[in-house]
C-alpha atoms as a PDB file:
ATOM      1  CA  UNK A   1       0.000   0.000   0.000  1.00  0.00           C
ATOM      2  CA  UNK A   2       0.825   3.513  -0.444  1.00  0.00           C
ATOM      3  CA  UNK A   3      -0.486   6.462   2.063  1.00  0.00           C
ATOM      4  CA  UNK A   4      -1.673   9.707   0.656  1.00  0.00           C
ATOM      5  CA  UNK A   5      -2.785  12.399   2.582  1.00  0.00           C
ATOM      6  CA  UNK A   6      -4.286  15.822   1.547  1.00  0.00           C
ATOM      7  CA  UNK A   7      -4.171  18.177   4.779  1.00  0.00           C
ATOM      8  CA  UNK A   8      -4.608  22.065   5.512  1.00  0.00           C
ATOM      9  CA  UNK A   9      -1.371  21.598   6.961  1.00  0.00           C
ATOM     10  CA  UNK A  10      -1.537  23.276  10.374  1.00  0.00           C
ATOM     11  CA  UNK A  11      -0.145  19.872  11.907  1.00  0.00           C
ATOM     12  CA  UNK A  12       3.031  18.472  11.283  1.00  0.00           C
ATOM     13  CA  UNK A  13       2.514  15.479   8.986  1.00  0.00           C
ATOM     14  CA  UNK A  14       3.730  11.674  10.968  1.00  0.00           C
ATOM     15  CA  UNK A  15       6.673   9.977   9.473  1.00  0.00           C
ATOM     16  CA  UNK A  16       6.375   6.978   6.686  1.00  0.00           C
ATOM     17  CA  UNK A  17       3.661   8.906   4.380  1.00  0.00           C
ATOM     18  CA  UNK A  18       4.350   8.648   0.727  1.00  0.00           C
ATOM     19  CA  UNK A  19       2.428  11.276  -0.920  1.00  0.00           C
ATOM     20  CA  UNK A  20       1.673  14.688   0.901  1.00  0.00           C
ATOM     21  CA  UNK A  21      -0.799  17.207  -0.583  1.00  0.00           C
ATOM     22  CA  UNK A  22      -0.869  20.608   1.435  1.00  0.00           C
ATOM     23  CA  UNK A  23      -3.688  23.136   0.951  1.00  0.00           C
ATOM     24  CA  UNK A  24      -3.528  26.188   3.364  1.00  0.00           C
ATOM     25  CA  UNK A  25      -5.962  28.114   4.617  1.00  0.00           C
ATOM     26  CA  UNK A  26      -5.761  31.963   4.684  1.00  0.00           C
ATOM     27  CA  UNK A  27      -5.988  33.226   8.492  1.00  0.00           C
ATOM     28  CA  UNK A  28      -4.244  29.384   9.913  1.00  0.00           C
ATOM     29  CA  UNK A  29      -0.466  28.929  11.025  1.00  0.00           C
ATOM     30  CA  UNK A  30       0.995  26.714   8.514  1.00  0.00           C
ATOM     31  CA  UNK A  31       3.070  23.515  10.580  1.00  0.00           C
ATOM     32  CA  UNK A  32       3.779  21.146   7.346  1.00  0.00           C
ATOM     33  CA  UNK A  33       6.516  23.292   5.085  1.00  0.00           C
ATOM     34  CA  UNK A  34       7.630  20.088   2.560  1.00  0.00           C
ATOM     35  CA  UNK A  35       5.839  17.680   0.751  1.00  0.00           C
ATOM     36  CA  UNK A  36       4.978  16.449  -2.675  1.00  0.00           C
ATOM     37  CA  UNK A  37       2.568  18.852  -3.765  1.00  0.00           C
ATOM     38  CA  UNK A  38       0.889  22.630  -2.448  1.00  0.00           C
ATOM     39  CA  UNK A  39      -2.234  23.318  -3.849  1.00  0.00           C
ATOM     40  CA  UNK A  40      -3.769  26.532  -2.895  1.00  0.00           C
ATOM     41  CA  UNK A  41      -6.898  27.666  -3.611  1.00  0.00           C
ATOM     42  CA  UNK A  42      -6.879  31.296  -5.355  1.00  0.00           C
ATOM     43  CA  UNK A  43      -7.995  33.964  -5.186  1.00  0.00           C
ATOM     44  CA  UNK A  44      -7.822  34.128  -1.793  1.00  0.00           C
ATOM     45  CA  UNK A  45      -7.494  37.545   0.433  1.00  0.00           C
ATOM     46  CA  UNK A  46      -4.107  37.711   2.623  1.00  0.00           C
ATOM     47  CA  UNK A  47      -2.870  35.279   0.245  1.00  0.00           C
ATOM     48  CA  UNK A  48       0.244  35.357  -1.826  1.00  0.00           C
ATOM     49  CA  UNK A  49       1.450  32.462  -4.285  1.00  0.00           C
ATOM     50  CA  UNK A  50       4.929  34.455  -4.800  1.00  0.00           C
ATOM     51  CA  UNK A  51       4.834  33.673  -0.394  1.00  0.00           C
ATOM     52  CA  UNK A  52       4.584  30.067  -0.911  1.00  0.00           C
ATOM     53  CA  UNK A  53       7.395  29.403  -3.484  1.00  0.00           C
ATOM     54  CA  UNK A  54      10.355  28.413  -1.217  1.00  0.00           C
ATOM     55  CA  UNK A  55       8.676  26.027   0.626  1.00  0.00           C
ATOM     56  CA  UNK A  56      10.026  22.570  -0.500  1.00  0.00           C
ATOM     57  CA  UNK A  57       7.343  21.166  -2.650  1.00  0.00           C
ATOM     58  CA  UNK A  58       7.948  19.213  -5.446  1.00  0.00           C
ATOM     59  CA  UNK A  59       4.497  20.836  -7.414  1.00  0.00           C
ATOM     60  CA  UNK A  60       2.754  23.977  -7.224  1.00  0.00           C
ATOM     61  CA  UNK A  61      -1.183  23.616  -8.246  1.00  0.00           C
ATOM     62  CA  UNK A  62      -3.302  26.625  -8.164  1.00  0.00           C
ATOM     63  CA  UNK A  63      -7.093  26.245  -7.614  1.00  0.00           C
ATOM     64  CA  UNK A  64     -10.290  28.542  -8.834  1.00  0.00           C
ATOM     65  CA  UNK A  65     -12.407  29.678  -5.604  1.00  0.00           C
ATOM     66  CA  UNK A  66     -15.879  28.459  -6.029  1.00  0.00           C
ATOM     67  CA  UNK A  67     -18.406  30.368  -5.609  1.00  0.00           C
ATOM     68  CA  UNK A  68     -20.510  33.106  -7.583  1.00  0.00           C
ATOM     69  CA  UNK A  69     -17.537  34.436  -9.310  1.00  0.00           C
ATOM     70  CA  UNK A  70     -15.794  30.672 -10.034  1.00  0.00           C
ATOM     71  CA  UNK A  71     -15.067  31.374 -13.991  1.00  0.00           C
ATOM     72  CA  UNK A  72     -13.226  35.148 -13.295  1.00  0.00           C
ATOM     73  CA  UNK A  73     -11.195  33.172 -10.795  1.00  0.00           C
ATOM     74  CA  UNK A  74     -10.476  30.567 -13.342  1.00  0.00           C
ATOM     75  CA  UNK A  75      -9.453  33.320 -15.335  1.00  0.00           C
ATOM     76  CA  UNK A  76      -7.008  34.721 -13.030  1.00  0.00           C
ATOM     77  CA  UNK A  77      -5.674  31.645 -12.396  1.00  0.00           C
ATOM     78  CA  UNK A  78      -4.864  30.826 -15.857  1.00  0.00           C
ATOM     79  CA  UNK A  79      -3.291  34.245 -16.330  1.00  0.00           C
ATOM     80  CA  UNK A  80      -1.344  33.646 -13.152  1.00  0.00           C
ATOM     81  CA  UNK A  81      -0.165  30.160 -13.713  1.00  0.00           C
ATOM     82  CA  UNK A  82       0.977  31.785 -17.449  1.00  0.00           C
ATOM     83  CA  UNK A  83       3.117  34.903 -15.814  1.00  0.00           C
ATOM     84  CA  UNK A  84       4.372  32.309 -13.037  1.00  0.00           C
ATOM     85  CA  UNK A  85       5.335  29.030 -14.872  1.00  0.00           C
ATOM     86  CA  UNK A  86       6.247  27.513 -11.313  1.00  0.00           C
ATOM     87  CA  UNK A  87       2.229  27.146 -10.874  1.00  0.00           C
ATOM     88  CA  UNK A  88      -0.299  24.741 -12.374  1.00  0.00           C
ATOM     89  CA  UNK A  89      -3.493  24.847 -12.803  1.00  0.00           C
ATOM     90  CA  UNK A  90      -5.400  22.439 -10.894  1.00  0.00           C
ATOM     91  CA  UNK A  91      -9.342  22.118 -11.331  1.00  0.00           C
ATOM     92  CA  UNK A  92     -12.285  20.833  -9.511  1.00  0.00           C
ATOM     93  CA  UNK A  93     -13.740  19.226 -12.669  1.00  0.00           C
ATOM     94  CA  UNK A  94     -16.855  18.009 -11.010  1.00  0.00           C
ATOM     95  CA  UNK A  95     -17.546  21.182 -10.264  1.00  0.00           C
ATOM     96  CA  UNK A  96     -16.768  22.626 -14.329  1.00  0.00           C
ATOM     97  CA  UNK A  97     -19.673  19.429 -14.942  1.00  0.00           C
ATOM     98  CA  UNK A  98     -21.950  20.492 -12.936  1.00  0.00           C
ATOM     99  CA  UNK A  99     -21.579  17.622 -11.095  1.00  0.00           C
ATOM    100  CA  UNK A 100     -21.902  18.270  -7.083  1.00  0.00           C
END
C-alpha cells in the first residue's frame, strides 16, 4: 500500500507517508513546510502564491475559488499560472460538470 494524505497543513505530517498534498488556509499557522505537492486555492485575500514558493514542494497547483464568481477566478488563475510558470493549474472538474 501507499499512504496519501491531503491536509490544511496546520499539523506536522507523521513519518512513513508517501504522498503529501498541502492546501492552506488563509488566516491558519501553517506547521507542514515540505511535501509532494501545495495546492492553494486562489484567489484568496491575505494570500500570496509568490509567499509560498520556497517552501520545499515538489508541485505547485493553483485552484479557482468556487463560488458566484468561479469562472473570473479561473481566469485569473490561468493568467497567473501563465506569468508564473512555477504554478499549475489544478481544477475541480466536477464542479466545471456540474456535477456536485
Amino acid at each position: 500500500f501507499q499512504i496519501a494524505v491531503e491536509t490544511n497543513g496546520t499539523v506536522a505530517a507523521p513519518p512513513g507517508l508517501d504522498w503529501i498534498c498541502v492546501s492552506p488556509k488563509a488566516g491558519a499557522q501553517l506547521m507542514q513546510r515540505s511535501g509532494d505537492e501545495l495546492k492553494l486555492v486562489y484567489p484568496q485575500a491575505g494570500f500570496d502564491p509568490c509567499e509560498f514558493v520556497s517552501l520545499s514542494f515538489t508541485h505547485f497547483f493553483l485552484q479557482p475559488m468556487d463560488g458566484p464568481s468561479r469562472t473570473a477566478n479561473a481566469d485569473l488563475v490561468v493568467r497567473y499560472c501563465m506569468e508564473h510558470p512555477q504554478w499549475r493549474l489544478s481544477l475541480q472538474t466536477h464542479k466545471f460538470l456540474g456535477i456536485p
